[in-house]
C-alpha atoms as a PDB file:
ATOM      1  CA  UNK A   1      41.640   9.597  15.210  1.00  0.00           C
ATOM      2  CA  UNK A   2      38.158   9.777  13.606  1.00  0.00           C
ATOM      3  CA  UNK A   3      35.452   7.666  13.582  1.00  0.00           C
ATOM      4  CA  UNK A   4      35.958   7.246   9.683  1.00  0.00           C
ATOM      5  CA  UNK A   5      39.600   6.325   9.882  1.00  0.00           C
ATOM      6  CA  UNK A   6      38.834   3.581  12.274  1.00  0.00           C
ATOM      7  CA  UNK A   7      36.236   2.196  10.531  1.00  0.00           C
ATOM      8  CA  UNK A   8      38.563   1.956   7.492  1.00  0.00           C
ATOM      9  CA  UNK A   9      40.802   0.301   9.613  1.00  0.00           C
ATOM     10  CA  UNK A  10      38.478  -2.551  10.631  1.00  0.00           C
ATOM     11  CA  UNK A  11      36.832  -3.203   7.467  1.00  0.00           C
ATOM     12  CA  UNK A  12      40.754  -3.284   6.049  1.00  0.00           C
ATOM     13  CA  UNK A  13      41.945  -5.602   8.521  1.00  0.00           C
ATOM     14  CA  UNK A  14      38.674  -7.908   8.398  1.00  0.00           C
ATOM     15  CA  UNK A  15      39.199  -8.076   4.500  1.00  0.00           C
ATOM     16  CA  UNK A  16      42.872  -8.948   5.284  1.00  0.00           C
ATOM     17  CA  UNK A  17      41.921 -11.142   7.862  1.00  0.00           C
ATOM     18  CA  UNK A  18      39.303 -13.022   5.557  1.00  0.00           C
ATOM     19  CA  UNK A  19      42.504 -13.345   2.311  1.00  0.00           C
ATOM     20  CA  UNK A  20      44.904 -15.076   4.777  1.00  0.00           C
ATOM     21  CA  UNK A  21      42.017 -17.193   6.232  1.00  0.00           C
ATOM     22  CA  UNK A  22      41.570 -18.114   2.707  1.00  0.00           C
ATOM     23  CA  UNK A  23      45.308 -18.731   1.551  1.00  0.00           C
ATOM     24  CA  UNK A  24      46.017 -20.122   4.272  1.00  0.00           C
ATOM     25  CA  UNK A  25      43.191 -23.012   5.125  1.00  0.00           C
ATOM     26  CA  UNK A  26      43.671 -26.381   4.844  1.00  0.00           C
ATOM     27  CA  UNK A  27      40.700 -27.228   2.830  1.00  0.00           C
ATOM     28  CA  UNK A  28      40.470 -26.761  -1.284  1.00  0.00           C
ATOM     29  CA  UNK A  29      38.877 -23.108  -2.566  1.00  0.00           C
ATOM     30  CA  UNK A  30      35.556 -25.257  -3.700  1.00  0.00           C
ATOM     31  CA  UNK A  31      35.390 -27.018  -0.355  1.00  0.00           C
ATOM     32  CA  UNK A  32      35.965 -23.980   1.403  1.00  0.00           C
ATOM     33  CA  UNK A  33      33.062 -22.351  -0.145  1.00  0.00           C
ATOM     34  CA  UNK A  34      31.057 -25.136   0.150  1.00  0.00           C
ATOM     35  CA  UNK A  35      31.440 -25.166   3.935  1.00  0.00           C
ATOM     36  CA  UNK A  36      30.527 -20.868   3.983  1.00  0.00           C
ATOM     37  CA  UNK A  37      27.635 -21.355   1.959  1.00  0.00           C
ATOM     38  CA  UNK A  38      26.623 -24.345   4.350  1.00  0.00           C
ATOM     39  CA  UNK A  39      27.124 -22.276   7.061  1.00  0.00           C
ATOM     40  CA  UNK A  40      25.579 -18.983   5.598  1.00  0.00           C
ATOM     41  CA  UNK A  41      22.492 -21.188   4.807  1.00  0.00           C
ATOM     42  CA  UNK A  42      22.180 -22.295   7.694  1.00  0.00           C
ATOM     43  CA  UNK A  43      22.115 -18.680   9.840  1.00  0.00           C
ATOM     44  CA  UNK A  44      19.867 -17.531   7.375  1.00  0.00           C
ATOM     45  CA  UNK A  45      17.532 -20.184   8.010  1.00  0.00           C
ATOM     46  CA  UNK A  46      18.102 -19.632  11.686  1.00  0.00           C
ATOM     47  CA  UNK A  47      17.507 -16.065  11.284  1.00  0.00           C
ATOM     48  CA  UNK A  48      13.914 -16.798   9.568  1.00  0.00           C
ATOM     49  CA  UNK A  49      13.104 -19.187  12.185  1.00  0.00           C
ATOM     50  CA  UNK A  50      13.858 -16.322  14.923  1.00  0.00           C
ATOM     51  CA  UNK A  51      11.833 -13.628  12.915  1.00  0.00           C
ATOM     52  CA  UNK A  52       8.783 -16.152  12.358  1.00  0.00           C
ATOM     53  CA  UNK A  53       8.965 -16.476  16.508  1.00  0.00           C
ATOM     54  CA  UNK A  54       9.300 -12.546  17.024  1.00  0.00           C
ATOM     55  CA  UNK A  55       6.346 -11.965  14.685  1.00  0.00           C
ATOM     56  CA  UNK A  56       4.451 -14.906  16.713  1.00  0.00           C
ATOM     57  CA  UNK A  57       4.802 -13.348  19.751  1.00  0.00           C
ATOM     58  CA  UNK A  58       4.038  -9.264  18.830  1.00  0.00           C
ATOM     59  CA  UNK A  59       1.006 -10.900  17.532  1.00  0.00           C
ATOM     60  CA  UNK A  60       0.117 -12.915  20.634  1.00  0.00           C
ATOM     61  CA  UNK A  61       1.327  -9.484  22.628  1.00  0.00           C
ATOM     62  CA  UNK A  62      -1.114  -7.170  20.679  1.00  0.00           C
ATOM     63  CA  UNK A  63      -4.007  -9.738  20.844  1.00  0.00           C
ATOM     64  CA  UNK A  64      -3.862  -9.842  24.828  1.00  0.00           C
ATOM     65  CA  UNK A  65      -3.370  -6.459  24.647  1.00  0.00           C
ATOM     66  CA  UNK A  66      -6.584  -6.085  22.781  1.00  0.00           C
ATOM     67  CA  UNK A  67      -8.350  -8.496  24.584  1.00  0.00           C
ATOM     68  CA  UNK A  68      -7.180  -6.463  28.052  1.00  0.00           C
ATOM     69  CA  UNK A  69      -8.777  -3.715  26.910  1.00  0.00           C
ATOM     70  CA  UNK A  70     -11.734  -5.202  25.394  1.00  0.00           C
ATOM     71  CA  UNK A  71     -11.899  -2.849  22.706  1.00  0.00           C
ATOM     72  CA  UNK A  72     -15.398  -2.922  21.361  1.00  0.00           C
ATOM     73  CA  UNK A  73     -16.921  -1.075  18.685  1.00  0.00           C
ATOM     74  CA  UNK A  74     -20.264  -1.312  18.326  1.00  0.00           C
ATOM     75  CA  UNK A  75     -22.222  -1.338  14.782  1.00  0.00           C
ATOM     76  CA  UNK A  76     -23.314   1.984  13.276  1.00  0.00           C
ATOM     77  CA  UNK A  77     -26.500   2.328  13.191  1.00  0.00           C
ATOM     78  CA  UNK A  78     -28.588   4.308  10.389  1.00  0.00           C
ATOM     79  CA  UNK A  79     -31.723   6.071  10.847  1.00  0.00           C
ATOM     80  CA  UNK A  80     -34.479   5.519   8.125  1.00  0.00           C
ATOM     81  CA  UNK A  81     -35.770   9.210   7.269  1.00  0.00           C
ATOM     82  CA  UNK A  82     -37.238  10.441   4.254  1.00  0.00           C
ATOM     83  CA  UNK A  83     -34.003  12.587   3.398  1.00  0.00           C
ATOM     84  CA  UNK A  84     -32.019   8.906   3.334  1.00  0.00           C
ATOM     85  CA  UNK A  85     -33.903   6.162   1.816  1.00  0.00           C
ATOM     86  CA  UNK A  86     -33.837   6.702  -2.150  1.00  0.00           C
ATOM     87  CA  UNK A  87     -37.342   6.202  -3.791  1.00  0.00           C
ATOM     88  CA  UNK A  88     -37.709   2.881  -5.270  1.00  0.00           C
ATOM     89  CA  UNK A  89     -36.765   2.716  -9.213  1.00  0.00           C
ATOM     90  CA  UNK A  90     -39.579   2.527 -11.685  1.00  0.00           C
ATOM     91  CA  UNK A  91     -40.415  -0.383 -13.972  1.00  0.00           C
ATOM     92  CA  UNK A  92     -42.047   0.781 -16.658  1.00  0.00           C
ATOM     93  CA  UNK A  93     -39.841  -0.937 -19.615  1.00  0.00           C
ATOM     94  CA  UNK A  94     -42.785  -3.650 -19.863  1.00  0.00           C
ATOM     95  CA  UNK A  95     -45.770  -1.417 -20.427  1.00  0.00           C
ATOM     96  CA  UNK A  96     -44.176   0.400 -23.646  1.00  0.00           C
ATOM     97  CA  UNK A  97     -43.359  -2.719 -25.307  1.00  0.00           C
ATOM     98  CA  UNK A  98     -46.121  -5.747 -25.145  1.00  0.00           C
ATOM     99  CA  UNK A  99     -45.545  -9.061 -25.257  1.00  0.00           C
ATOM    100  CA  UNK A 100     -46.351 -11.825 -27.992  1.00  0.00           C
ATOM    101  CA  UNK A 101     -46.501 -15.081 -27.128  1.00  0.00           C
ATOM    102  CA  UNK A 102     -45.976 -17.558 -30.031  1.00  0.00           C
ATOM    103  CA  UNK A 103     -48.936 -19.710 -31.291  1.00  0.00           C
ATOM    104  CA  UNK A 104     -47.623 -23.190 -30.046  1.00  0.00           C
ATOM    105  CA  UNK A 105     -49.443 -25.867 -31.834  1.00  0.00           C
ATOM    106  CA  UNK A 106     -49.769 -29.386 -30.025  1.00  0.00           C
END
């Protein structure tokens, strides 16, 4: 027996399982499917509630795991030299062009 035949085999009998459970419940088809949506809500809402709390806590985990090792980086610091400060920009646009003023008469 391989391990593709017996697969088959459980996903056939589940779906077989599944139709009987359906023709054979006691409930209406719409009630029925109301109650598997209620239900299907509901573990999906329990299974965002338990990922929320696993994220919480790798969070809290890698923050006292940085705080046990105290990782520090400390700023870079630049040194000033002729070969890395860039001259400062000229402002000459004034001197080619003068300025009027307007005659304001009070």
């Amino acid at each position: 027996m391989s391990k593709s035949s017996f697969s088959f085999g459980i996903a056939l009998g589940s779906a077989l399982g599944a139709a009987a459970a359906y023709m054979l419940a006691k409930q209406s088809g719409e009630e029925l499917q109301q109650d598997l949506k209620g239900k299907a809500n509901d573990s999906k809402n329990k299974m965002i509630i338990k990922l929320d709390n696993m994220v919480e806590n790798a969070e809290m985990k890698f923050s006292e795991q940085i705080t046990n090792n105290e990782v520090y980086n400390p700023p870079v610091e630049y040194e000033a030299v002729p070969e890395t400060v860039a001259a400062p920009p000229e402002h000459n646009a004034l001197e080619n062009d003068p300025v009027t003023v307007p005659d304001i008469k009070l």
